[in-house]
C-alpha atoms as a PDB file:
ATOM      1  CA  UNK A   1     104.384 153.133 211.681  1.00  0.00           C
ATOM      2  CA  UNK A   2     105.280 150.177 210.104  1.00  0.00           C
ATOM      3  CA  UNK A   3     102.749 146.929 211.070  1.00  0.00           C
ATOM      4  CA  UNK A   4     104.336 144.003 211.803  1.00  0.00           C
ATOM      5  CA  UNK A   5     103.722 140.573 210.081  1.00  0.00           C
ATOM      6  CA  UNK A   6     100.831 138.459 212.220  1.00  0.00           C
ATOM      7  CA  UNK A   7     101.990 135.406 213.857  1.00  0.00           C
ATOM      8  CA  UNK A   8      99.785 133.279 211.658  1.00  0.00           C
ATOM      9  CA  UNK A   9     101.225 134.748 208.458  1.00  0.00           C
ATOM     10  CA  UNK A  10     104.845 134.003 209.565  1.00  0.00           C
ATOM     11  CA  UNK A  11     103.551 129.874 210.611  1.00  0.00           C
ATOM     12  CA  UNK A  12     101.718 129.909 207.522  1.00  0.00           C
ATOM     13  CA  UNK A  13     104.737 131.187 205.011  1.00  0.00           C
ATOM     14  CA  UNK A  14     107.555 128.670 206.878  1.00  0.00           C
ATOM     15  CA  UNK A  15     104.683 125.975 206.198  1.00  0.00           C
ATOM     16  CA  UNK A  16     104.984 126.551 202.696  1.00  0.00           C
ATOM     17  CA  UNK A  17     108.273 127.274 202.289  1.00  0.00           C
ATOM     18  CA  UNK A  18     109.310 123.753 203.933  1.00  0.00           C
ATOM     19  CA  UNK A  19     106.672 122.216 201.335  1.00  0.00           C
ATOM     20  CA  UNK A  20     107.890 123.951 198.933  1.00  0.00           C
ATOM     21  CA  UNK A  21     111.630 122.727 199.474  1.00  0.00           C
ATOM     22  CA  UNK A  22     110.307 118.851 200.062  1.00  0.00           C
ATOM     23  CA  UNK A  23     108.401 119.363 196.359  1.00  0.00           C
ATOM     24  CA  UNK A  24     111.726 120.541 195.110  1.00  0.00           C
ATOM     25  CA  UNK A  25     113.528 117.676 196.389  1.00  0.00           C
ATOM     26  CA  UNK A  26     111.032 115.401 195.205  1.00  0.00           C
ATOM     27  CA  UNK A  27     110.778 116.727 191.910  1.00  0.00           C
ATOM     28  CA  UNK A  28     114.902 116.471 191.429  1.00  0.00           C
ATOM     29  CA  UNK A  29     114.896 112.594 193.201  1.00  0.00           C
ATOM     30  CA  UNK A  30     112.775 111.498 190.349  1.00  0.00           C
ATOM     31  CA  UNK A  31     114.509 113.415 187.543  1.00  0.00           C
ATOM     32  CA  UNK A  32     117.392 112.038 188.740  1.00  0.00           C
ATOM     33  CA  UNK A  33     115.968 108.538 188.913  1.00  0.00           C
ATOM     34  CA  UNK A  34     114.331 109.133 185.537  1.00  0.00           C
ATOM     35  CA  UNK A  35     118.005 110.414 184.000  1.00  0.00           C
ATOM     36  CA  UNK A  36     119.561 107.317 185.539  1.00  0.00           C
ATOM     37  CA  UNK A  37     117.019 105.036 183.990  1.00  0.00           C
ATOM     38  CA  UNK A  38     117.242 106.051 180.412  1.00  0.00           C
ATOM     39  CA  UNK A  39     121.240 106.291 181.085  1.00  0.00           C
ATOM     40  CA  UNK A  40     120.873 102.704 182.244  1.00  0.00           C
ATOM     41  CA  UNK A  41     117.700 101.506 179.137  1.00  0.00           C
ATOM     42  CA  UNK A  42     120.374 103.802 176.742  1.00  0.00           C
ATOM     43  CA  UNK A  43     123.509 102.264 177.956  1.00  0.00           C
ATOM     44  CA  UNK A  44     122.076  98.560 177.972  1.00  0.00           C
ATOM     45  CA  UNK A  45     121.125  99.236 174.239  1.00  0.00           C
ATOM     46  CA  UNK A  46     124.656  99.778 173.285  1.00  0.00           C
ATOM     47  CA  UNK A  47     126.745  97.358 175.631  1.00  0.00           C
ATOM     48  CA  UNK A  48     128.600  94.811 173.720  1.00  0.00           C
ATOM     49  CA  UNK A  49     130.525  91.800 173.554  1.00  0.00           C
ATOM     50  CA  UNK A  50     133.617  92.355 172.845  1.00  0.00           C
ATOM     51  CA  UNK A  51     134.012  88.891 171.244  1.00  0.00           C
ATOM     52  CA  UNK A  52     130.540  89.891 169.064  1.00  0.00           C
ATOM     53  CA  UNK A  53     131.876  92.421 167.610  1.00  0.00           C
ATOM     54  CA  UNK A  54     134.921  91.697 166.649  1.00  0.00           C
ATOM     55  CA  UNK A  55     133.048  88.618 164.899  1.00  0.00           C
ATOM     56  CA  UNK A  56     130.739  91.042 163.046  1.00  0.00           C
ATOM     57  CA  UNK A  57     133.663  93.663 162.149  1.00  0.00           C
ATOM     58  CA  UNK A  58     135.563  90.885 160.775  1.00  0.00           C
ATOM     59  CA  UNK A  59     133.347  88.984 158.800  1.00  0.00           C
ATOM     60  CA  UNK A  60     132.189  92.163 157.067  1.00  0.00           C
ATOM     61  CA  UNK A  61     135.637  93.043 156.349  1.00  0.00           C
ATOM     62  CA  UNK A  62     136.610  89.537 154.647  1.00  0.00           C
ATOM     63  CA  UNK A  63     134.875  86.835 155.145  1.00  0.00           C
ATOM     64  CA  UNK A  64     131.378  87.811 154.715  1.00  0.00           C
ATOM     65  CA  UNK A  65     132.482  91.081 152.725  1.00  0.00           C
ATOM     66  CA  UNK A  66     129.340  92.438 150.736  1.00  0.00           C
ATOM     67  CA  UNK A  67     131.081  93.149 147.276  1.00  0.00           C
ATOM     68  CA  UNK A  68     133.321  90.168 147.699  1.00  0.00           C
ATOM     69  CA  UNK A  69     131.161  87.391 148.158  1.00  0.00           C
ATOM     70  CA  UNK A  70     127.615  88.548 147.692  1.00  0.00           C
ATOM     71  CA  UNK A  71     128.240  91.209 144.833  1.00  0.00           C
ATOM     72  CA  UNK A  72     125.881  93.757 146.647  1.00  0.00           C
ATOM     73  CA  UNK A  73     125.992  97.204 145.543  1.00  0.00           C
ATOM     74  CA  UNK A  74     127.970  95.702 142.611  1.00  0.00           C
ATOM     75  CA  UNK A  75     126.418  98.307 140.328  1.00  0.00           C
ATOM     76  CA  UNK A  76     127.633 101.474 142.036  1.00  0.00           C
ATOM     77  CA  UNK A  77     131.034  99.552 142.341  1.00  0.00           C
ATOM     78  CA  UNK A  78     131.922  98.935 138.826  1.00  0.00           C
ATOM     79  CA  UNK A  79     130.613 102.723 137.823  1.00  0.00           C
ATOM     80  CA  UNK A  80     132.620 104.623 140.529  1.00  0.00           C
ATOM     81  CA  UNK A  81     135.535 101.325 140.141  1.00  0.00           C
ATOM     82  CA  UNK A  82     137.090 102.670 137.600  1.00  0.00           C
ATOM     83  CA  UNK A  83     139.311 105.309 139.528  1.00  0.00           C
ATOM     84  CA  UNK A  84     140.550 105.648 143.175  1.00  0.00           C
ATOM     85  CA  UNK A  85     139.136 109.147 143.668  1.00  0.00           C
ATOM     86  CA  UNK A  86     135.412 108.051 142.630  1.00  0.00           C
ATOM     87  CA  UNK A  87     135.865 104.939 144.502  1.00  0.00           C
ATOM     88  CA  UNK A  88     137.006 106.364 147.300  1.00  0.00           C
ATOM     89  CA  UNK A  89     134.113 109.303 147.475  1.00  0.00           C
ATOM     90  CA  UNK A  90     131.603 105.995 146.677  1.00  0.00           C
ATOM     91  CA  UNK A  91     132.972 104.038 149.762  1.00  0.00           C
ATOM     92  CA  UNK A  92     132.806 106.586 151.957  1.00  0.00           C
ATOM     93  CA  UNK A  93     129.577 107.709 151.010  1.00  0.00           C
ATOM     94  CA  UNK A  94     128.036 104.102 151.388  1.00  0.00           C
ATOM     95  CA  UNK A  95     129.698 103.964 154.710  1.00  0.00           C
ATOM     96  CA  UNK A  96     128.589 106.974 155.907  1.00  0.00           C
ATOM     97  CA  UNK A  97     124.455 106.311 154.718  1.00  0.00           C
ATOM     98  CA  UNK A  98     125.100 102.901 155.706  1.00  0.00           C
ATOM     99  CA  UNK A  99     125.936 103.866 159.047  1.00  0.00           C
ATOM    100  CA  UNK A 100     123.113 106.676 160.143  1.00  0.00           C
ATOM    101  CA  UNK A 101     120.563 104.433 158.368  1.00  0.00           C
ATOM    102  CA  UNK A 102     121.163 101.369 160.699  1.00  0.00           C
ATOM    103  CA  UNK A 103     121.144 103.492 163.850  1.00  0.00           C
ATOM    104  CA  UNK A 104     118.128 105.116 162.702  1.00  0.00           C
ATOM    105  CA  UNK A 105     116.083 102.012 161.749  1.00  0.00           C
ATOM    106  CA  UNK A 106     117.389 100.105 164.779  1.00  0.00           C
ATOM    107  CA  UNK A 107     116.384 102.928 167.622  1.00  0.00           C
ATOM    108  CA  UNK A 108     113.090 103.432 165.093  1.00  0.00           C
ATOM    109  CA  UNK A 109     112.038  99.814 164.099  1.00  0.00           C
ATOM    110  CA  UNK A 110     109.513  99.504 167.040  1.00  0.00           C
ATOM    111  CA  UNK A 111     107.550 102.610 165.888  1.00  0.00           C
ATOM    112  CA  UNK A 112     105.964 102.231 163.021  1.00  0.00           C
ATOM    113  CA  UNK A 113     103.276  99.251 162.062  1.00  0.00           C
ATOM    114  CA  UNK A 114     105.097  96.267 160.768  1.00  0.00           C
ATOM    115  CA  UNK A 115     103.319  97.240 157.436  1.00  0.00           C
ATOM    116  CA  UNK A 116     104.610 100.393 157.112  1.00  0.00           C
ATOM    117  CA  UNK A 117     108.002  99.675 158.213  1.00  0.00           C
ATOM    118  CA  UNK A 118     109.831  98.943 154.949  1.00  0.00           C
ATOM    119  CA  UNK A 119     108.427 101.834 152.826  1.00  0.00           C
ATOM    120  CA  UNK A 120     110.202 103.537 156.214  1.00  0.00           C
ATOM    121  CA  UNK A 121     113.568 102.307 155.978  1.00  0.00           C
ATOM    122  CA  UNK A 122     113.296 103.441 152.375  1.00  0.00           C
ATOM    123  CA  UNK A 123     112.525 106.851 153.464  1.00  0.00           C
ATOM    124  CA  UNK A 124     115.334 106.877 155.908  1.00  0.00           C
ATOM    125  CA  UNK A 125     117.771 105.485 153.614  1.00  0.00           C
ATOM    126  CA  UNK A 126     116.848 108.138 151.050  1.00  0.00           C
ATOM    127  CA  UNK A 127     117.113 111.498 153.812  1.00  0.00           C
ATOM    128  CA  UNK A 128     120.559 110.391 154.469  1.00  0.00           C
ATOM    129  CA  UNK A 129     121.797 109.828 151.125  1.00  0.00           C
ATOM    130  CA  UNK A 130     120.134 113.057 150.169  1.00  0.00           C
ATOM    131  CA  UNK A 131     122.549 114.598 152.899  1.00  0.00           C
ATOM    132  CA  UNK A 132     125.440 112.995 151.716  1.00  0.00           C
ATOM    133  CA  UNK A 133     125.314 113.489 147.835  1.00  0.00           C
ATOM    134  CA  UNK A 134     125.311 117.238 149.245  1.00  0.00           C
ATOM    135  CA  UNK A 135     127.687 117.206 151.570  1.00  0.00           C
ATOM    136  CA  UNK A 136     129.996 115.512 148.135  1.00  0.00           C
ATOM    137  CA  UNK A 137     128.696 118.165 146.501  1.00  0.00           C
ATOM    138  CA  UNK A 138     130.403 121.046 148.406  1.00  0.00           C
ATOM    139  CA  UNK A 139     133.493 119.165 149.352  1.00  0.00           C
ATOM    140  CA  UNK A 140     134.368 116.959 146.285  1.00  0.00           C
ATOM    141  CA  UNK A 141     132.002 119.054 143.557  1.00  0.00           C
ATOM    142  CA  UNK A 142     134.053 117.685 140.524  1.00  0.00           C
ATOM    143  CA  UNK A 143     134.446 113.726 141.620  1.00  0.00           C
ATOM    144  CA  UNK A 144     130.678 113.725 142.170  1.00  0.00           C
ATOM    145  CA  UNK A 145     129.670 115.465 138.707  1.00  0.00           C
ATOM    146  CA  UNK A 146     132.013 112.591 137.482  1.00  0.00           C
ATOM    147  CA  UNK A 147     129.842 109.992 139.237  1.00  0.00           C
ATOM    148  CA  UNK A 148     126.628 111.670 138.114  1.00  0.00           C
ATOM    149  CA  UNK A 149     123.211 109.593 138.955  1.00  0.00           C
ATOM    150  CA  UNK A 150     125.341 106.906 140.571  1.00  0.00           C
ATOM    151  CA  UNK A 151     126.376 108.722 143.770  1.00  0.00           C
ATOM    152  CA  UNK A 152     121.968 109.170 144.720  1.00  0.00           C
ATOM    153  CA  UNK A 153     121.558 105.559 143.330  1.00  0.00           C
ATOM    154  CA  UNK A 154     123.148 104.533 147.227  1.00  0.00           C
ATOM    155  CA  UNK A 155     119.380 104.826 148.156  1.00  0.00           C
ATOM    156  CA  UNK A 156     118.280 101.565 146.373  1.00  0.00           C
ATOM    157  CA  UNK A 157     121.609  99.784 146.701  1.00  0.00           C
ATOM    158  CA  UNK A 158     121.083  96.699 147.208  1.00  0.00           C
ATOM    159  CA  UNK A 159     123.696  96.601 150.085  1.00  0.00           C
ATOM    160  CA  UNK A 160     121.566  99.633 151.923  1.00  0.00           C
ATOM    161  CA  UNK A 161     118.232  97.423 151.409  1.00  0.00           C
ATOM    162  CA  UNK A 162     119.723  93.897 152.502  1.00  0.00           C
ATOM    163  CA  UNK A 163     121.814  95.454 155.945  1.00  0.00           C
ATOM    164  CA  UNK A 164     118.530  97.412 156.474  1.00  0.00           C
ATOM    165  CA  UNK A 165     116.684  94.257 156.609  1.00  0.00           C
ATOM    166  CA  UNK A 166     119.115  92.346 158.541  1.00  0.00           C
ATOM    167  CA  UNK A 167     118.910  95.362 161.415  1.00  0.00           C
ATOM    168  CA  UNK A 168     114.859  94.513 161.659  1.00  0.00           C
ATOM    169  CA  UNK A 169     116.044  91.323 163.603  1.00  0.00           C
ATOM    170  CA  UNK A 170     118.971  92.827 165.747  1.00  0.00           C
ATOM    171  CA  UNK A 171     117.349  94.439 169.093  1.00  0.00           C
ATOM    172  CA  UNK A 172     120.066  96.523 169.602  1.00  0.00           C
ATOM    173  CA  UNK A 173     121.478  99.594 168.374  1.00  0.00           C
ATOM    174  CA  UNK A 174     124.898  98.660 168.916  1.00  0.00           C
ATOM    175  CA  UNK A 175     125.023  95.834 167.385  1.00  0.00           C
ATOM    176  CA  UNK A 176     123.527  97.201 164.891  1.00  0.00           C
ATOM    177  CA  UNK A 177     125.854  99.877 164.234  1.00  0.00           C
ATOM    178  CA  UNK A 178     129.027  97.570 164.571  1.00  0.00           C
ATOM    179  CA  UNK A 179     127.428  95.456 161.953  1.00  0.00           C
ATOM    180  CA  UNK A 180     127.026  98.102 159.377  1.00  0.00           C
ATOM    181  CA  UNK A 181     130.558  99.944 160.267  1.00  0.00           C
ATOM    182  CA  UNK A 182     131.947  96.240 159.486  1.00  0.00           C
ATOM    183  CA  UNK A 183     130.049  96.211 156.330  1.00  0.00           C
ATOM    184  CA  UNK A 184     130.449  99.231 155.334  1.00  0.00           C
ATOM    185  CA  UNK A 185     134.812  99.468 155.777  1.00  0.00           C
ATOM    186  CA  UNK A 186     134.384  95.823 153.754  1.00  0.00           C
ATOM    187  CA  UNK A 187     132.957  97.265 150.505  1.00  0.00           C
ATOM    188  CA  UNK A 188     134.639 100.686 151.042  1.00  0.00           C
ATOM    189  CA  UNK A 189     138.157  98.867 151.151  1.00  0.00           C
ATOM    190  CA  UNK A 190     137.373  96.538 148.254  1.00  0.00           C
ATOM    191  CA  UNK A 191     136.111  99.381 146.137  1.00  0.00           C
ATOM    192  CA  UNK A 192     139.098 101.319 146.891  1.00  0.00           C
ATOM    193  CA  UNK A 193     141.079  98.742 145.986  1.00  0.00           C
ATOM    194  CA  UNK A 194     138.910  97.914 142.600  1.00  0.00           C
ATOM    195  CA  UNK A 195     139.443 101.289 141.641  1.00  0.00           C
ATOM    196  CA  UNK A 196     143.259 101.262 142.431  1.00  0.00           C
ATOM    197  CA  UNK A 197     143.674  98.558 140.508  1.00  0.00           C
ATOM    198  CA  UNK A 198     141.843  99.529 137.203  1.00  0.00           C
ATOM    199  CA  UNK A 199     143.301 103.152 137.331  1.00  0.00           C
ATOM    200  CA  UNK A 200     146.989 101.779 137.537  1.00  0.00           C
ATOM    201  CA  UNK A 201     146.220  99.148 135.408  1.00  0.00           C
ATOM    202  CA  UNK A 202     144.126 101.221 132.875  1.00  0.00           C
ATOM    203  CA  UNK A 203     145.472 104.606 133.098  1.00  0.00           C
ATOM    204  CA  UNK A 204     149.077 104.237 134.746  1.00  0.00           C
ATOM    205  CA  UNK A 205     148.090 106.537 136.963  1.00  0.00           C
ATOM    206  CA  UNK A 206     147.172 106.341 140.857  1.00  0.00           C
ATOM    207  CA  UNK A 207     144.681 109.197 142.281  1.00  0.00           C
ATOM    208  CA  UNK A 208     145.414 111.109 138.952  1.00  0.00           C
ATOM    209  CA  UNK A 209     148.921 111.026 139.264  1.00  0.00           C
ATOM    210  CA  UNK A 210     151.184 109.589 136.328  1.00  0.00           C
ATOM    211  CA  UNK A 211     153.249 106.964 137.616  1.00  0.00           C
ATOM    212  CA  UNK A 212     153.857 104.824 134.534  1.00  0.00           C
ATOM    213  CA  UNK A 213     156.036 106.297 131.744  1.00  0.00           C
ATOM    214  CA  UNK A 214     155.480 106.384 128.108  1.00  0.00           C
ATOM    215  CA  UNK A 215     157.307 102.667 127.808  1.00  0.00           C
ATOM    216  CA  UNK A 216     154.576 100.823 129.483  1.00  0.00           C
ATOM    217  CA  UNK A 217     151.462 100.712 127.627  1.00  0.00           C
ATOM    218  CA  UNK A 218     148.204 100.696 129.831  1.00  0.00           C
ATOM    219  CA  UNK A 219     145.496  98.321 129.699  1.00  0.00           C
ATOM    220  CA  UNK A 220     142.688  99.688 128.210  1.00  0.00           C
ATOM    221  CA  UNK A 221     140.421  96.581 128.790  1.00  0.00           C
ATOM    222  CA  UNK A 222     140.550  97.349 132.495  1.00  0.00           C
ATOM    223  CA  UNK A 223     139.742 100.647 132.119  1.00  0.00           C
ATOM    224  CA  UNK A 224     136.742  99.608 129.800  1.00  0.00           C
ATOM    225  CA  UNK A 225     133.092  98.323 131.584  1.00  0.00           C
ATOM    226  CA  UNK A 226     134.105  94.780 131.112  1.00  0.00           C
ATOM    227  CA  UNK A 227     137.610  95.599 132.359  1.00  0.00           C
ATOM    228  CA  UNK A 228     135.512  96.290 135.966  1.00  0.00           C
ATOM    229  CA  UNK A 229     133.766  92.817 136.273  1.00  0.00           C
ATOM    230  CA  UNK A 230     136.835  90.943 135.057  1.00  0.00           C
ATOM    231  CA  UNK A 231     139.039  92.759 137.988  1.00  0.00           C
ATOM    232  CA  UNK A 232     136.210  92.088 140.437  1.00  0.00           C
ATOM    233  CA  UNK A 233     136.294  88.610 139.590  1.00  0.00           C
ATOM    234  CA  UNK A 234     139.950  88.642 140.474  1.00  0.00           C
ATOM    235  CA  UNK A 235     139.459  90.262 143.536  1.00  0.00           C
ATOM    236  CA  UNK A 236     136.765  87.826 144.550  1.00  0.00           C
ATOM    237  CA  UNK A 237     139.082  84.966 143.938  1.00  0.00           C
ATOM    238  CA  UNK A 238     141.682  86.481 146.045  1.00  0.00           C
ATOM    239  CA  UNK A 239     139.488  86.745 148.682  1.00  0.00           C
ATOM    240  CA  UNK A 240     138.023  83.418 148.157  1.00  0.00           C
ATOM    241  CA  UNK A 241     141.411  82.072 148.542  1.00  0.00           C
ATOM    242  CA  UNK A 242     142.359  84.322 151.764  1.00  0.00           C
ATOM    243  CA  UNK A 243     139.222  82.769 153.240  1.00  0.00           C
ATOM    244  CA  UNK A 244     140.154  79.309 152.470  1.00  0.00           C
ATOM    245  CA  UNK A 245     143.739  79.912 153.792  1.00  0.00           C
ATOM    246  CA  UNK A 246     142.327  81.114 157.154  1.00  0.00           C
ATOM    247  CA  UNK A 247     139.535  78.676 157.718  1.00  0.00           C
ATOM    248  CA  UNK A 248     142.452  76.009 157.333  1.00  0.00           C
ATOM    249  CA  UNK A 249     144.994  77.819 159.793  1.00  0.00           C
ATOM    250  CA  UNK A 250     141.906  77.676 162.689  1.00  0.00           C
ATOM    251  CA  UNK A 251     141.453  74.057 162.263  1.00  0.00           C
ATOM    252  CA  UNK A 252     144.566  73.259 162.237  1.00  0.00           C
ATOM    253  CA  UNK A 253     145.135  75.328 165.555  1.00  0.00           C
ATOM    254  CA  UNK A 254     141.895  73.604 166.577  1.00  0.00           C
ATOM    255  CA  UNK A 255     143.306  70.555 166.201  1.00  0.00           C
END
């Protein structure tokens, strides 16, 4: 004959059970608190003005562009300059190193010791061009054997090391990020525009297509190194001159 449960057992398991449920409850209040927290500390990290950024996106794009006015990562510019394919495969590159490494160092920057936090950037900045030279390497294999030790030389760019430093005093991420995207599309678009020019100009050709005929000789100066830094200075002046233009059409708005 079956024996039946004891009254105290049956008190004693709907005791526990009912604990058990208000533990439950508890315990998924505060994850759910905890989740909306973070959301809330995560969101507040990216929010931004829209007025901000549109400042930041432009001034990297023209006013303030990296190759254009401050000549960083000139070095990588005028090797992978001197075609649109390699300048193109360059400025994406940049942007894409440029881009991780910001994030990284801006969600990062409170980590490590203030002593060790340079030779950390560096280390960053290094992973992620690591990861891009091999992503080049399986999706563009001959345009980066073309560019050879210049592609990996992103890592000490002098653009990488100077928008690294400037992300130390930016608190947020966001910011952050929209600073190097507008810094990054600046130098991407005047390389690709550096190495437009110098392939027409020097090859008559345009992403390795022929487009000038035998009748028109090209210019083999542009093609040459010296041909790079006297098309950059054009390009600078150009821009210098856009700038100018644009600062005069706001004041006279202003006015």
């Amino acid at each position: 004959m079956k024996k039946e449960p004891s009254k105290g057992w049956l008190e004693f398991r709907g005791k526990a059970g009912a604990r058990l449920k208000t533990l439950r409850a508890s315990a998924q209040a505060a994850l759910a608190k905890g989740a909306g927290t973070l959301a809330g500390k995560t969101a507040q990290k990216f929010a931004l003005d829209k007025k901000t950024a549109g400042r930041l996106l432009g001034e990297g794009l023209l006013t303030r562009n990296p190759l254009l006015t401050a000549a960083l990562g000139i070095s990588c510019a005028l090797a992978a300059g001197s075609r649109l394919k390699s300048a193109v495969l360059m400025g994406v590159c940049t942007l894409a190193v440029l881009l991780c490494s910001a994030l990284m160092i801006s969600l990062t920057r409170e980590v490590f010791p203030k002593a060790f936090r340079h030779m950390a950037q560096l280390i960053i900045i290094a992973a992620f061009t690591a990861a891009a030279v091999q992503l080049a390497t399986l999706v563009c294999p001959v345009e980066t054997e073309q560019l050879g030790v210049y592609l990996p030389l992103i890592a000490v760019s002098s653009l990488l090391l100077v928008r690294s430093a400037s992300v130390q005093s930016r608190q947020d991420p966001g910011y952050a990020l929209v600073d190097a995207l507008g810094a990054g599309m600046g130098y991407a678009l005047a390389l690709a525009v550096l190495g437009a020019v110098r392939e027409l100009l020097g090859a008559g050709s345009l992403w390795d297509v022929k487009l000038l005929g035998g009748a028109v000789h090209p210019a083999l100066l542009i093609a040459a190194p010296c041909g790079g830094f006297l098309t950059l200075g054009f390009l600078t002046a150009l821009a210098q001159y856009l700038r100018t233009r644009l600062g005069r059409k706001k004041e006279g708005e202003t006015a």
